[in-house]
Protein backbone atom coordinates (compact mmCIF):
# COMPACT_ATOMS: atom_id res chain seq x y z
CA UNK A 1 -51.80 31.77 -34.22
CA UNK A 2 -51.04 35.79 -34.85
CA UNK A 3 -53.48 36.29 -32.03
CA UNK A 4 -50.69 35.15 -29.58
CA UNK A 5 -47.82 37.93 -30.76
CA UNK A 6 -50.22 40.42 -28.77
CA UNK A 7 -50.23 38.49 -25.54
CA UNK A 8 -47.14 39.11 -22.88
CA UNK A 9 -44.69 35.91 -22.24
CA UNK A 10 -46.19 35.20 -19.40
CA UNK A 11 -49.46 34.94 -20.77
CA UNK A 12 -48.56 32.82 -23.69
CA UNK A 13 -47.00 30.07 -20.84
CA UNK A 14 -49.92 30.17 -19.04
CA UNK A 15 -51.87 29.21 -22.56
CA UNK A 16 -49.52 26.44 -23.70
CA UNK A 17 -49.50 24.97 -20.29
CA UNK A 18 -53.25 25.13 -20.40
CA UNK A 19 -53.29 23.65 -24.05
CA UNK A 20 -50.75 20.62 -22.84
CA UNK A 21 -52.51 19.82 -19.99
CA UNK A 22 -56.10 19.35 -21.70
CA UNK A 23 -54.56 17.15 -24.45
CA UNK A 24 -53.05 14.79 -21.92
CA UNK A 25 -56.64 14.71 -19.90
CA UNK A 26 -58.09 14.00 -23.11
CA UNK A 27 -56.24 11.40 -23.97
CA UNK A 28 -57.14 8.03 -24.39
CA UNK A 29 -56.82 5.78 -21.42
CA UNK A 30 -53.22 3.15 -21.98
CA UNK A 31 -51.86 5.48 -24.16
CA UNK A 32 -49.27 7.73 -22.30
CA UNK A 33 -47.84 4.39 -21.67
CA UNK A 34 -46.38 1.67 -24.03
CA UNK A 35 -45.38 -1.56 -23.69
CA UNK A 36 -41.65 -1.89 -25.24
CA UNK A 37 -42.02 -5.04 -27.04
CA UNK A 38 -38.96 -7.78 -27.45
CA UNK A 39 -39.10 -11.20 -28.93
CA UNK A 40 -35.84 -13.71 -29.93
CA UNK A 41 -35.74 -16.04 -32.43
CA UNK A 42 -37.19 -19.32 -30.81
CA UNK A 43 -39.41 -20.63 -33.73
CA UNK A 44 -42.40 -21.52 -34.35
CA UNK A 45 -43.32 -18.98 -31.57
CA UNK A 46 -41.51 -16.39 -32.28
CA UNK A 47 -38.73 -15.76 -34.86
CA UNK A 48 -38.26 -13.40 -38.23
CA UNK A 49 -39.52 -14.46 -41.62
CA UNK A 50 -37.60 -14.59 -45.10
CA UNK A 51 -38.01 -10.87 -45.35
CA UNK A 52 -37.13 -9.92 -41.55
CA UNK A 53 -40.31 -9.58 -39.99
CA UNK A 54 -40.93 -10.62 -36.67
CA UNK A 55 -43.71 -13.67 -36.78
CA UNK A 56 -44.44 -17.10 -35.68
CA UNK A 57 -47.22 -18.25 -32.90
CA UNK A 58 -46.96 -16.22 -30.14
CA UNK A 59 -46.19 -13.24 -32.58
CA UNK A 60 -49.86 -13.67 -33.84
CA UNK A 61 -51.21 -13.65 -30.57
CA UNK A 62 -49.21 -10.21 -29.64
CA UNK A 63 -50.61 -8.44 -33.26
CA UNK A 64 -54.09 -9.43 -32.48
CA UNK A 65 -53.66 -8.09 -29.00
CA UNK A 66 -52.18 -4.81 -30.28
CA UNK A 67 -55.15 -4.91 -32.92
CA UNK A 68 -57.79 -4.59 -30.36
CA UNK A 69 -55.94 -1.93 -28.31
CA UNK A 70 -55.26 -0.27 -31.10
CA UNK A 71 -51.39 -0.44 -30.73
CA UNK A 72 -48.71 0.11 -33.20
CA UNK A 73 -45.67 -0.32 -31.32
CA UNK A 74 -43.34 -2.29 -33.20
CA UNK A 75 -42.28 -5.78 -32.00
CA UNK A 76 -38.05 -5.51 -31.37
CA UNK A 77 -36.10 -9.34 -32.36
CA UNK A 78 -33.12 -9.13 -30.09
CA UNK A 79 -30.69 -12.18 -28.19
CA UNK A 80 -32.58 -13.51 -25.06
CA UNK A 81 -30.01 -12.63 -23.04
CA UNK A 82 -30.15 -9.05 -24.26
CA UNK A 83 -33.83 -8.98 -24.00
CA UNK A 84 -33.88 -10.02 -20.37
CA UNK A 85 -31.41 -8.31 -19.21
CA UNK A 86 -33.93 -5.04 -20.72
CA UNK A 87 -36.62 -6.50 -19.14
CA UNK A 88 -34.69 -7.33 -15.74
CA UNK A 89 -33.70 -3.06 -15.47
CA UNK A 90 -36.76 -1.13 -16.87
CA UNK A 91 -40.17 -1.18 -16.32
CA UNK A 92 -43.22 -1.73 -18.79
CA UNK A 93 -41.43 -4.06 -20.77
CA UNK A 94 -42.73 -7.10 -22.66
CA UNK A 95 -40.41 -9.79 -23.35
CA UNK A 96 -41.91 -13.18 -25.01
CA UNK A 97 -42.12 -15.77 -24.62
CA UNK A 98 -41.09 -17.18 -21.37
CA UNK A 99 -40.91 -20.06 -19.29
CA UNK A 100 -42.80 -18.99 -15.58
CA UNK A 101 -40.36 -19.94 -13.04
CA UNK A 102 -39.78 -19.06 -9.49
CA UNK A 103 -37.28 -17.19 -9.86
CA UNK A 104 -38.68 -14.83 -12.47
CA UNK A 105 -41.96 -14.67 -10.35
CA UNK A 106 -39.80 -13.61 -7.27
CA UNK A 107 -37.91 -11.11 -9.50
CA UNK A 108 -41.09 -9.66 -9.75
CA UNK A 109 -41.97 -10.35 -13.27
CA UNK A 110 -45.88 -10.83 -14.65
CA UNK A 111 -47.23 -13.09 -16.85
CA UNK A 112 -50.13 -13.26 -19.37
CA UNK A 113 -50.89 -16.60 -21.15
CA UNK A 114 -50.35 -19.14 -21.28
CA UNK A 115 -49.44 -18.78 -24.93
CA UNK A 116 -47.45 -21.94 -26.12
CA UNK A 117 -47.34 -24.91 -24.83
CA UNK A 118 -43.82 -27.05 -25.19
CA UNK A 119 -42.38 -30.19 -24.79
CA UNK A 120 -38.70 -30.07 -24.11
CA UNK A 121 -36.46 -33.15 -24.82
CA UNK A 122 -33.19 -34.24 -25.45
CA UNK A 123 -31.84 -35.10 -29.47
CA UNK A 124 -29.10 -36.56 -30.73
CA UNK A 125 -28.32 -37.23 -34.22
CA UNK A 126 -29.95 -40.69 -35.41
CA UNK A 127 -26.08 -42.89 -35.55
CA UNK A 128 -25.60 -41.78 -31.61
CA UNK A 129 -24.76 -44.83 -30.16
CA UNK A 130 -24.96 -44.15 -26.52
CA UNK A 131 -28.02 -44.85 -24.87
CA UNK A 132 -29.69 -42.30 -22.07
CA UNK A 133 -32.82 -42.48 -19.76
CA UNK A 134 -31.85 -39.15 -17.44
CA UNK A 135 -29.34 -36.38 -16.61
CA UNK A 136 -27.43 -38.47 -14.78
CA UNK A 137 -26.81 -40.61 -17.87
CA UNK A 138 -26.21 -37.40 -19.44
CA UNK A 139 -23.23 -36.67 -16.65
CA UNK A 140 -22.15 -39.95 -16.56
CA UNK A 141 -21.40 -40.18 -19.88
CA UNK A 142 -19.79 -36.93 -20.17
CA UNK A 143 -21.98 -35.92 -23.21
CA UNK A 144 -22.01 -32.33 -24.24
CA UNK A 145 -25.37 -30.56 -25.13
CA UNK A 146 -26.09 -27.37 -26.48
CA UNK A 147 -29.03 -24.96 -25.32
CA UNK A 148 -29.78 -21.15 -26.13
CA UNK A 149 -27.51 -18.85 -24.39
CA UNK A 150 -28.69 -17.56 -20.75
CA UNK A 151 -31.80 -19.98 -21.18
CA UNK A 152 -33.30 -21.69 -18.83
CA UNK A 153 -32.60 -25.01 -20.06
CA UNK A 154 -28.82 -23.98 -20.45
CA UNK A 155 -28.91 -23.16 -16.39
CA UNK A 156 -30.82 -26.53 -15.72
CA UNK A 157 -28.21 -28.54 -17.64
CA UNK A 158 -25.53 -26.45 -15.59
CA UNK A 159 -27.14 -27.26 -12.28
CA UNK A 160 -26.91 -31.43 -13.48
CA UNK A 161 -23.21 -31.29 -14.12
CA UNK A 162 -23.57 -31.39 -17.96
CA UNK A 163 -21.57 -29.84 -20.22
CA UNK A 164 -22.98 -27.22 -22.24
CA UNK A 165 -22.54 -25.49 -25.43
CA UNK A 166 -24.17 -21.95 -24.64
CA UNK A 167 -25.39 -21.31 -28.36
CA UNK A 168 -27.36 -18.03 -30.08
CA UNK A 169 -30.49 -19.87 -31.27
CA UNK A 170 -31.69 -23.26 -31.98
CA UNK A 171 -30.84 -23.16 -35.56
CA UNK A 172 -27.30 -22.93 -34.18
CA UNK A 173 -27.45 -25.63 -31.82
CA UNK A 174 -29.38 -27.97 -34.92
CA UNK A 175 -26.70 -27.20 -36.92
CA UNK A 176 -23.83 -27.84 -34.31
CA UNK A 177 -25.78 -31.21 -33.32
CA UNK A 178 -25.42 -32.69 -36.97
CA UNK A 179 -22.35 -31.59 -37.65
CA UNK A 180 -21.10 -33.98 -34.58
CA UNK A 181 -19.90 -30.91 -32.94
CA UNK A 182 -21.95 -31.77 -30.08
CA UNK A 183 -23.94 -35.00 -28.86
CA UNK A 184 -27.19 -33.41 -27.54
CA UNK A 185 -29.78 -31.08 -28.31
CA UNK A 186 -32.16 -29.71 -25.77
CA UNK A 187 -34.84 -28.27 -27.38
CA UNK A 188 -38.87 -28.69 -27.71
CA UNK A 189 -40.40 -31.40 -30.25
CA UNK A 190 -42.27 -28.23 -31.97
CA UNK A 191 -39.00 -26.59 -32.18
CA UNK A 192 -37.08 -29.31 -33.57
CA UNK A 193 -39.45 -30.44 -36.17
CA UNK A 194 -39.61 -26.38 -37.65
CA UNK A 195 -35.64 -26.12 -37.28
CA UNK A 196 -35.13 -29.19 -39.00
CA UNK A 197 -37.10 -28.36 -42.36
CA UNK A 198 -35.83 -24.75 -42.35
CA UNK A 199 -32.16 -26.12 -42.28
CA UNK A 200 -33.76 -28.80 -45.45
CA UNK A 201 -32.86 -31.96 -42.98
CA UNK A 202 -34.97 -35.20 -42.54
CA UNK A 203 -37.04 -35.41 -39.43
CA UNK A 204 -35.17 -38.83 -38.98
CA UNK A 205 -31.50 -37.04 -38.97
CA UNK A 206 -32.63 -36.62 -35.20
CA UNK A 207 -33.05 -39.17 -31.94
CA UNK A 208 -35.52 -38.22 -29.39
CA UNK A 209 -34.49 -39.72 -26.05
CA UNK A 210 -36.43 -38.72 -23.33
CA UNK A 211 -38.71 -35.72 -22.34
CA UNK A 212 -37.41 -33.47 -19.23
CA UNK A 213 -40.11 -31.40 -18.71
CA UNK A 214 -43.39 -29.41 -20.31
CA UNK A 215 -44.13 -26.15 -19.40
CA UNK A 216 -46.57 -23.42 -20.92
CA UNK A 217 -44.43 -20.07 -21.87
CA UNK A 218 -46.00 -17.08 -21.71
CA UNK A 219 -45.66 -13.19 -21.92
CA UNK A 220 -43.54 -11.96 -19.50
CA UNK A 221 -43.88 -8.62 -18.16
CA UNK A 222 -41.32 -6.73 -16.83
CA UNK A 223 -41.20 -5.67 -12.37
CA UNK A 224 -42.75 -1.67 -12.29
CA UNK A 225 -45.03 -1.95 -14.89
CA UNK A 226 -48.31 0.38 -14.90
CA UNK A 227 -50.91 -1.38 -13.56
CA UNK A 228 -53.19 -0.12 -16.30
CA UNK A 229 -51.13 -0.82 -18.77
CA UNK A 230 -51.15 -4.48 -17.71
CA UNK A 231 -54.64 -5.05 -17.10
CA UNK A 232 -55.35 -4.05 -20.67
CA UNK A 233 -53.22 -6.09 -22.03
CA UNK A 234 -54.60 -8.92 -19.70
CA UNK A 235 -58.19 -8.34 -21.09
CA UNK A 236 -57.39 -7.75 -24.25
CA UNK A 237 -55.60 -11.60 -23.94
CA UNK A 238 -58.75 -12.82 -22.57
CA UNK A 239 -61.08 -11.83 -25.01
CA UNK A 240 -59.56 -13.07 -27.75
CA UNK A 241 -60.53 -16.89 -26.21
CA UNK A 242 -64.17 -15.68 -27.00
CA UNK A 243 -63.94 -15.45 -30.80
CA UNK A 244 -62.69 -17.50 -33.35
CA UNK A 245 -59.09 -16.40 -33.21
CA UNK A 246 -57.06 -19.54 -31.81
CA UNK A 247 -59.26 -21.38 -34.52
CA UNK A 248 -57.87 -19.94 -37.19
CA UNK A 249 -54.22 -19.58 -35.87
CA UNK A 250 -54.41 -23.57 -35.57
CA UNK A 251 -55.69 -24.13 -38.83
CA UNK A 252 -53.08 -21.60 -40.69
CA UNK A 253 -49.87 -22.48 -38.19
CA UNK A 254 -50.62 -26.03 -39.10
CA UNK A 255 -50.68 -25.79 -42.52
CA UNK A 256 -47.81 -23.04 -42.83
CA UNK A 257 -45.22 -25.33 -40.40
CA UNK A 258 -46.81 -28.59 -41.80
CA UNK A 259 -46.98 -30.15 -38.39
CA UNK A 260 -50.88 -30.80 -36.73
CA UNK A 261 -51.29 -27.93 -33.63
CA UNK A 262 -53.74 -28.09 -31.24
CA UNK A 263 -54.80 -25.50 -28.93
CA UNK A 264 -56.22 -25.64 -25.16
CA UNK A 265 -56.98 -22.33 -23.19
CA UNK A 266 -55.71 -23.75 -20.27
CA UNK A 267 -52.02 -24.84 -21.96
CA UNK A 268 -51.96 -22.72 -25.35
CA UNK A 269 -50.91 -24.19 -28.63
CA UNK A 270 -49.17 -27.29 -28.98
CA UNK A 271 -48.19 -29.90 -31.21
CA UNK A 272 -50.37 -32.82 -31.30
CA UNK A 273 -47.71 -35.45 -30.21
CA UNK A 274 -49.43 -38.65 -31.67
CA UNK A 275 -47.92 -36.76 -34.78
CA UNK A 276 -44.37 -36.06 -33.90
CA UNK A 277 -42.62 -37.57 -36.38
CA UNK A 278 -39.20 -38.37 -34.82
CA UNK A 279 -37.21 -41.92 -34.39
CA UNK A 280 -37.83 -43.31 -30.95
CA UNK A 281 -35.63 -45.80 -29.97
């Protein structure tokens, strides 16, 4: 721009402040702000592949989302902990996905989904020979189980008495649970069933005892978040239930992970559980 060498100082501020101001009016609407995007490795939903890519079920559902907002913002694969704690101090944050608890919900965090449905039980390997019908058994017994680090089913174990094995990621706590480091697993039946065959293990090296509790997980959005930001994201969510999307993530999550999903709009995908495969005593 030679034309602007002839113009005083002042008059070339006055033109760039002019020139900044019209290209953030023109903008597009959602797109001063970002969501920062964070993920940990709890497959099927969410974990990295053989060449460290972020992807499992609720990893699909975030790309199509960004795909209709036109988003590129990469998805980050940190330690939950880490990623809440992110999520807990800064605003327009995305951390998935997560269990919708009162806590969280007083803490101020939103949630879009739900996303995946899960079914959380305790395993122990298939020679256990104690027997368990609660968490008081669990106490009684003094039995040590393991659970994902700053989880919430490492704080509900805590809050029965048990002893737990704060561990990094499932595959950890698998791993832990067969070598007879430990005598439980808490962990979901879709979980357990992908950990399992990624580790090259028989379905049947595992116990299922009972089922605490299912809960829908979601995408939890950080306290502070722009409004707008959020409501895109929320309609964005709810028009993909309108096309054939959660169709065809059924049919190729079923036949990638080799275990029959389902998928209801009011619970989010699941695994069928006539076709669990594990030992039940």
């Amino acid at each position: 721009m030679r034309w602007l060498a002839g113009l005083s100082s002042r008059a070339i501020l006055l033109y760039c402040t002019a020139f900044l101001s019209a290209a953030v009016l023109g903008a597009a609407p959602g797109s001063a702000q970002e969501f920062r995007l964070i993920t940990s490795p709890w497959p099927p939903s969410n974990y990295l592949d053989e060449e460290g890519r972020p992807t499992g079920l609720s990893v699909a559902v975030v790309e199509a989302i960004k795909h209709r907002l036109g988003v590129d913002t990469p998805i980050e694969v940190l330690p939950w902990a880490r990623g809440y704690v992110i999520a807990e101090q800064n605003p327009n944050v995305m951390l998935f996905t997560a269990g919708r608890t009162d806590e969280r919900v007083a803490a101020g965090f939103e949630f879009i989904g739900p996303i995946v449905m899960w079914r959380h039980v305790l395993l122990s390997r298939s020679d256990a020979t104690f027997e368990i019908s609660d968490l008081e058994d669990v106490w009684m017994q003094d039995l040590t189980a393991a659970a994902v680090r700053g989880s919430w089913q490492a704080k509900l174990l805590q809050s029965a008495g048990v002893d737990v094995v704060e561990t990094d990621d499932q595959a950890m706590s698998a791993r832990m649970l067969l070598a007879g480091r430990i005598d439980l697993w808490f962990t979901s039946s879709l979980q357990a069933s992908v950990v399992l065959r990624d580790l090259n293990e028989p379905q049947n090296a595992v116990v299922e005892h009972f089922t605490i509790r299912k809960s829908p997980s979601y995408l939890m959005i950080s306290k502070g978040t722009d409004p707008a930001l959020l409501a895109e994201w929320r309609g964005a969510f709810q028009a993909l239930k309108s096309t054939g999307f959660y169709d065809e993530l059924v049919e190729l999550w079923s036949a990638r992970l080799g275990i029959p999903l389902g998928h209801d709009p009011d619970q989010g995908t699941f695994a069928k559980p006539q076709n669990i495969s594990f030992v039940i005593p």
